[in-house]
Protein backbone atom coordinates (compact mmCIF):
# COMPACT_ATOMS: atom_id res chain seq x y z
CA UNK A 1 20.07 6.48 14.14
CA UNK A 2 17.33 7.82 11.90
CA UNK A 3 15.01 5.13 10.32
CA UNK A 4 15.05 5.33 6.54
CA UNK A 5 11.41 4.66 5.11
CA UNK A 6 10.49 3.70 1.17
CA UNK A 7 6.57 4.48 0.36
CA UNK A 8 5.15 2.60 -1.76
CA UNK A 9 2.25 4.35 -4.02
CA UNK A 10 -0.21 2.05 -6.54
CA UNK A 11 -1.55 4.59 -9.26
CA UNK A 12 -4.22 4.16 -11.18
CA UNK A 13 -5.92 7.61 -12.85
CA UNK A 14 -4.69 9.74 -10.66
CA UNK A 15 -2.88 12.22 -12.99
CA UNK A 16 -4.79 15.08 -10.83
CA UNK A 17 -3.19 14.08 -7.79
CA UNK A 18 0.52 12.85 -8.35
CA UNK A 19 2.41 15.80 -8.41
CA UNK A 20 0.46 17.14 -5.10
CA UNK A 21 1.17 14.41 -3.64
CA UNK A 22 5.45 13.52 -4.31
CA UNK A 23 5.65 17.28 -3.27
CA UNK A 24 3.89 16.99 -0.16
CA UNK A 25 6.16 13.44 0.85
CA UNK A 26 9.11 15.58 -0.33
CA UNK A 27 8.03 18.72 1.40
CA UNK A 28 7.77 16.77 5.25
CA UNK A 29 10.50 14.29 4.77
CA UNK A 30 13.01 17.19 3.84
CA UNK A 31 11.54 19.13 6.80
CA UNK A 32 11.97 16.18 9.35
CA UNK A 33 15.62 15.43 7.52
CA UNK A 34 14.69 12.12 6.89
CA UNK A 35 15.93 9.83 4.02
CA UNK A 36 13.09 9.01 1.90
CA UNK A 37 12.37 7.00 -1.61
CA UNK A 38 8.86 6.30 -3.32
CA UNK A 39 8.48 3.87 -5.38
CA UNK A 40 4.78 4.51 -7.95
CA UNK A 41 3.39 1.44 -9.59
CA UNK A 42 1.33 2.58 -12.63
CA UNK A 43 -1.17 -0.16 -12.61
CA UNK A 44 -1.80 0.51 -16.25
CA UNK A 45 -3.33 4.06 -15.93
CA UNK A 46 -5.43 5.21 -18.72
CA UNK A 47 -5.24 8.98 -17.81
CA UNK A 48 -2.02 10.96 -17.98
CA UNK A 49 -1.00 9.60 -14.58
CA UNK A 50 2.32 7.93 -16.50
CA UNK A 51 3.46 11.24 -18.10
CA UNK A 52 2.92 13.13 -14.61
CA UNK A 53 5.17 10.05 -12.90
CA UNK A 54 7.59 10.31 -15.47
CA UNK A 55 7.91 13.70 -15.05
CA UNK A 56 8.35 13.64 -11.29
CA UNK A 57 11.22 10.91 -12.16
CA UNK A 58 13.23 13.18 -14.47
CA UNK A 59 13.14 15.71 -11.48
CA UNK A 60 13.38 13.77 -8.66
CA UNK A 61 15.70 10.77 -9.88
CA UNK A 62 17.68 10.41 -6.54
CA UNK A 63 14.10 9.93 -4.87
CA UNK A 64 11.90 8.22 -7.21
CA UNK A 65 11.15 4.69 -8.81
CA UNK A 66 8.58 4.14 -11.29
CA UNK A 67 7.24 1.15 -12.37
CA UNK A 68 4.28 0.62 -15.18
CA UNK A 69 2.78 -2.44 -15.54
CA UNK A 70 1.47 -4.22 -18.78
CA UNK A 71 -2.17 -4.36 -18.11
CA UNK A 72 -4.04 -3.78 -15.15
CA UNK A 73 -3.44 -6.38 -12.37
CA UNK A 74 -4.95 -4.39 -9.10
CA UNK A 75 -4.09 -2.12 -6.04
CA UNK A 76 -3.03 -5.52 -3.71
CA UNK A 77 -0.94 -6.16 -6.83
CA UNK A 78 0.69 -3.26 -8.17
CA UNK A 79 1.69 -3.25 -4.30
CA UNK A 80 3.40 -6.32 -3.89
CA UNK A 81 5.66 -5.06 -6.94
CA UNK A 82 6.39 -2.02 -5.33
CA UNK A 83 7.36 -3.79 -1.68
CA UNK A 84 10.29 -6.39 -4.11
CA UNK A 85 12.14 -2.58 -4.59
CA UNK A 86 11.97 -1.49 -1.52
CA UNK A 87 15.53 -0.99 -0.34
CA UNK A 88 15.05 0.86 3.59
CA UNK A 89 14.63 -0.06 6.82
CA UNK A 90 10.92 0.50 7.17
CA UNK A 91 7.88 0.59 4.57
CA UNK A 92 4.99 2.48 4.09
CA UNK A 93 2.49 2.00 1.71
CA UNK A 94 -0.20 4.57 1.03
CA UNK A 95 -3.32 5.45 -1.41
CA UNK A 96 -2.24 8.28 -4.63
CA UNK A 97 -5.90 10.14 -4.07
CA UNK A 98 -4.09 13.02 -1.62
CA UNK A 99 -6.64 11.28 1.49
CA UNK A 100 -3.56 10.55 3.77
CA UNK A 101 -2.03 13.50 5.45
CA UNK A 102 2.24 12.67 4.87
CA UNK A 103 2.57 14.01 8.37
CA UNK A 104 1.14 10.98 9.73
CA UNK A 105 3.67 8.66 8.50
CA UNK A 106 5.83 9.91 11.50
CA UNK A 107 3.06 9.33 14.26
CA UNK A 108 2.87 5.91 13.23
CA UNK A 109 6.64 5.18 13.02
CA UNK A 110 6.55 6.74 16.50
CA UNK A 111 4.21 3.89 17.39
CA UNK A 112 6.08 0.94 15.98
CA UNK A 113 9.52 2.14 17.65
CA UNK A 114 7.71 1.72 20.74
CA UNK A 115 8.42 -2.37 19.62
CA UNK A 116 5.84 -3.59 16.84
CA UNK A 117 5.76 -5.40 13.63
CA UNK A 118 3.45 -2.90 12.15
CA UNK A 119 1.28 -0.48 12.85
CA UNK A 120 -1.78 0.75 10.53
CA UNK A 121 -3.12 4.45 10.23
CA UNK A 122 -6.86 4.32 10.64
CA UNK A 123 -9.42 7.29 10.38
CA UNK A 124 -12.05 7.79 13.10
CA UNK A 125 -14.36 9.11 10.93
CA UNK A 126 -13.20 8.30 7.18
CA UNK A 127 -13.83 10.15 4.21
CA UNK A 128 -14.85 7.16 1.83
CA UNK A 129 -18.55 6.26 0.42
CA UNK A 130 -20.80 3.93 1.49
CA UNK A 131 -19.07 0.89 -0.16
CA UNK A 132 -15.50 1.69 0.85
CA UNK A 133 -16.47 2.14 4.05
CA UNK A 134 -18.64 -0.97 4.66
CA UNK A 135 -15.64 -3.38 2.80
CA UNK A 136 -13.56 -1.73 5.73
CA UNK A 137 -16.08 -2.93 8.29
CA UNK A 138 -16.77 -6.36 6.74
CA UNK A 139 -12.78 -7.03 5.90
CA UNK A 140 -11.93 -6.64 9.47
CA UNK A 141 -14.54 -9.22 10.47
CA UNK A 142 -13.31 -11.40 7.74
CA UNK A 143 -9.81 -11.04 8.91
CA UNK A 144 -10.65 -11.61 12.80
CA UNK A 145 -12.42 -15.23 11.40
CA UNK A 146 -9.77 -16.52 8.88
CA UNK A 147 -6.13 -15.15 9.79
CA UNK A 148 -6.85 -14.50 14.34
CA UNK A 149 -5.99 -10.86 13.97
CA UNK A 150 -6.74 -9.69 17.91
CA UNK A 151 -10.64 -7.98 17.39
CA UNK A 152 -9.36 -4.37 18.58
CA UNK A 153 -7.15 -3.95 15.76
CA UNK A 154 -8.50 -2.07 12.64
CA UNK A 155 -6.76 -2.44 9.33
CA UNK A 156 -6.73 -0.40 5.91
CA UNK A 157 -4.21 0.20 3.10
CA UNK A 158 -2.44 3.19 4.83
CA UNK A 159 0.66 1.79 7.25
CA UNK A 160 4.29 1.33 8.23
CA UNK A 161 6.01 -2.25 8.36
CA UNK A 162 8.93 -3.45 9.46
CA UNK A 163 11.37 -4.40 5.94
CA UNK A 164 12.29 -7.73 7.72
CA UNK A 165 8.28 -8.67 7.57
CA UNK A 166 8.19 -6.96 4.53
CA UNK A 167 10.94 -9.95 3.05
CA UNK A 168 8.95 -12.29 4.31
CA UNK A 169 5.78 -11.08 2.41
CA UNK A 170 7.21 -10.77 -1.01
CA UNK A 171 8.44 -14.32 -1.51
CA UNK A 172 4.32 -15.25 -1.60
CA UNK A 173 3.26 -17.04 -5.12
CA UNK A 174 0.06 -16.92 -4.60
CA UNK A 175 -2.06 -15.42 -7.64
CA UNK A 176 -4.42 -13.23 -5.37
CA UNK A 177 -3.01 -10.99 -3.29
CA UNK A 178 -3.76 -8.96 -0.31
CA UNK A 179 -1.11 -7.43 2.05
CA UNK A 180 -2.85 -7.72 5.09
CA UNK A 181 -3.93 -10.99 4.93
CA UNK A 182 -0.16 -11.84 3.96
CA UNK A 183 1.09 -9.39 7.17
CA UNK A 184 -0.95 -11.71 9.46
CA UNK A 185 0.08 -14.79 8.14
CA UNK A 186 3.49 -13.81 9.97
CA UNK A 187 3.12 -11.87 12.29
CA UNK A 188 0.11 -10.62 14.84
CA UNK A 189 2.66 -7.99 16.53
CA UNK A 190 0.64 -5.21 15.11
CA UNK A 191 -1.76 -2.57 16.13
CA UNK A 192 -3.16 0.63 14.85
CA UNK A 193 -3.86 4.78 15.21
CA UNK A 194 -6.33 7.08 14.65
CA UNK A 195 -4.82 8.99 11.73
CA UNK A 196 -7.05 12.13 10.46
CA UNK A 197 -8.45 11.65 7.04
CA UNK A 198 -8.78 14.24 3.90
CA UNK A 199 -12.24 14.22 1.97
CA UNK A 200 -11.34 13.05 -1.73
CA UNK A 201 -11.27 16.49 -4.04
CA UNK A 202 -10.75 14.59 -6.93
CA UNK A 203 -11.37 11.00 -8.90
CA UNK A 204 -13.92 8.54 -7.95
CA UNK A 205 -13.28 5.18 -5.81
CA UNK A 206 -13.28 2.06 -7.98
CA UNK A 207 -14.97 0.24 -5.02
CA UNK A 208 -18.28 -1.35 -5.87
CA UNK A 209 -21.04 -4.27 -4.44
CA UNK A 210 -19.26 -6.68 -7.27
CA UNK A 211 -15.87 -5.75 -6.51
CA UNK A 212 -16.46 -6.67 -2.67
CA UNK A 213 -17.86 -9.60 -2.94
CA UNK A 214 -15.30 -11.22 -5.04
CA UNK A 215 -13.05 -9.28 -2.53
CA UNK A 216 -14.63 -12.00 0.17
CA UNK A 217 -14.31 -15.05 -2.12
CA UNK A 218 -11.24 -14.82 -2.77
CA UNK A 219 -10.18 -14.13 0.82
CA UNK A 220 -11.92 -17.48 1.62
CA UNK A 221 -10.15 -19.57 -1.12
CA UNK A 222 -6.49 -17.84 -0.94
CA UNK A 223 -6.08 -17.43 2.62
CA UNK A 224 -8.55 -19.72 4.83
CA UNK A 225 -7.14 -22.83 6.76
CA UNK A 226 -8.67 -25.07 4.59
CA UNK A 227 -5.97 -24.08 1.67
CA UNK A 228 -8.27 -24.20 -1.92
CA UNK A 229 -5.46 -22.53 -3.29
CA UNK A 230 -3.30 -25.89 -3.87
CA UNK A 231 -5.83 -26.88 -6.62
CA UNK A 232 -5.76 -23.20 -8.40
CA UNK A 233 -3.23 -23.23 -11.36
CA UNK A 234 -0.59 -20.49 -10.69
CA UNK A 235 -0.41 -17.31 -12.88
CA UNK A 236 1.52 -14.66 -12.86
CA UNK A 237 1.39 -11.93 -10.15
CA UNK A 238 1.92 -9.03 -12.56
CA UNK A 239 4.52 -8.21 -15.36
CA UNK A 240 6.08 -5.79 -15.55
CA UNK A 241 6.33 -3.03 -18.94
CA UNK A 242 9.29 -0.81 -17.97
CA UNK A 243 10.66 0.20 -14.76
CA UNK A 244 12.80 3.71 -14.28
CA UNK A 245 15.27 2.43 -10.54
CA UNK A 246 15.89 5.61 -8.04
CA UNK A 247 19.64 6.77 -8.96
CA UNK A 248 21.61 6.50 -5.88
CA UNK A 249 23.63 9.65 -5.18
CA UNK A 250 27.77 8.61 -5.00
């Protein structure tokens, strides 16, 4: 029996890159005869990206969900609400700049059949800049301290997960949010592959000195053994402005 996979895509001005990149998903999955759905989370875009989403939607209704948020709340965030409308039997979630090749979706499904948890996709030699690149260096050391993920596993935002971890995941209240560190919480049946890796043609990475720093900080607080969290009044995770649900065909 053929897995069924939902893809998750956080959007934030990427109005250059949306359309590209639905027709590429819908281009391999139809060619493999696979049953797809993507659900985008407009994390309160201020480029066209909404109009190009909702114009996928009104074309692709039987494959697409689309979900705007009221303000901006974050990539680990605009996930999260993506992964509660998830409805098949595996997940992937994946970048909206066009750097992840759709094609190797499969190879890592291929990988997890062979009996894991998750697996992640992970470029050799990635096409990122110098602070992108080094958060990926220093947020695999972080994770080896705090959450015992084995050392020879390399992590990123591009990967496949099983929906029953995925159920697990999403009942989290905690206000800051990072997959990862909420995939190793229950499980450490994961590993990874070298997935190739497109050069970004358009946009600009939001990644910056400040932004990784806090990145750490918060990593320490939320997710540490020593629980700092339990003193942090809760807030909410996102909200949500309107949502457009994939039509179901009869």
């Amino acid at each position: 029996m053929k897995s069924k996979i939902s893809i998750v895509v956080p959007v934030y001005n990427s109005s250059l890159t949306l359309m590209s990149l639905f027709k590429e998903i819908y281009s391999e999955f139809i060619n493999k005869n696979k049953d797809f759905e993507v659900i985008f989370v407009n994390d309160s875009s201020k480029d066209e990206s909404l109009d190009v989403l909702n114009k996928i939607y009104s074309e692709y209704p039987d494959k697409t969900t689309v979900i705007s948020l009221k303000k901006n709340y974050g990539q680990q965030n605009a996930i999260l609400c993506g992964l509660r409308y998830c409805v098949y039997d595996l997940v992937v979630t994946m970048d909206d700049d066009l750097q992840n090749p759709v094609t190797e979706i499969f190879k890592m499904e291929e990988r997890l059949n062979q009996g894991f948890d998750a697996v992640y996709g992970v470029a050799k030699h990635k096409q990122h800049n110098l602070y992108r690149n080094l958060g990926s260096k220093l947020t695999n050391i972080t994770f080896n301290v705090l959450l015992g993920k084995p050392k020879h596993i390399k992590i990123g935002s591009f990967r496949v997960i099983r929906k029953n971890i995925i159920d697990e995941i999403i009942k989290t209240d905690k206000n800051f949010i990072y997959i990862s560190a909420l995939l190793f919480k229950r499980t450490t049946n994961v590993t990874y592959i070298d997935v190739s890796h497109r050069r970004r043609e358009v946009g600009k990475s939001n990644y910056n000195i400040r932004k990784l720093v806090r990145l750490y900080i918060n990593l320490i607080i939320y997710y540490s053994r020593l629980n700092f969290d339990t003193y942090i009044n809760k807030r909410p995770q996102y909200e949500i402005d309107f949502i457009k649900l994939r039509r179901k065909n009869s």
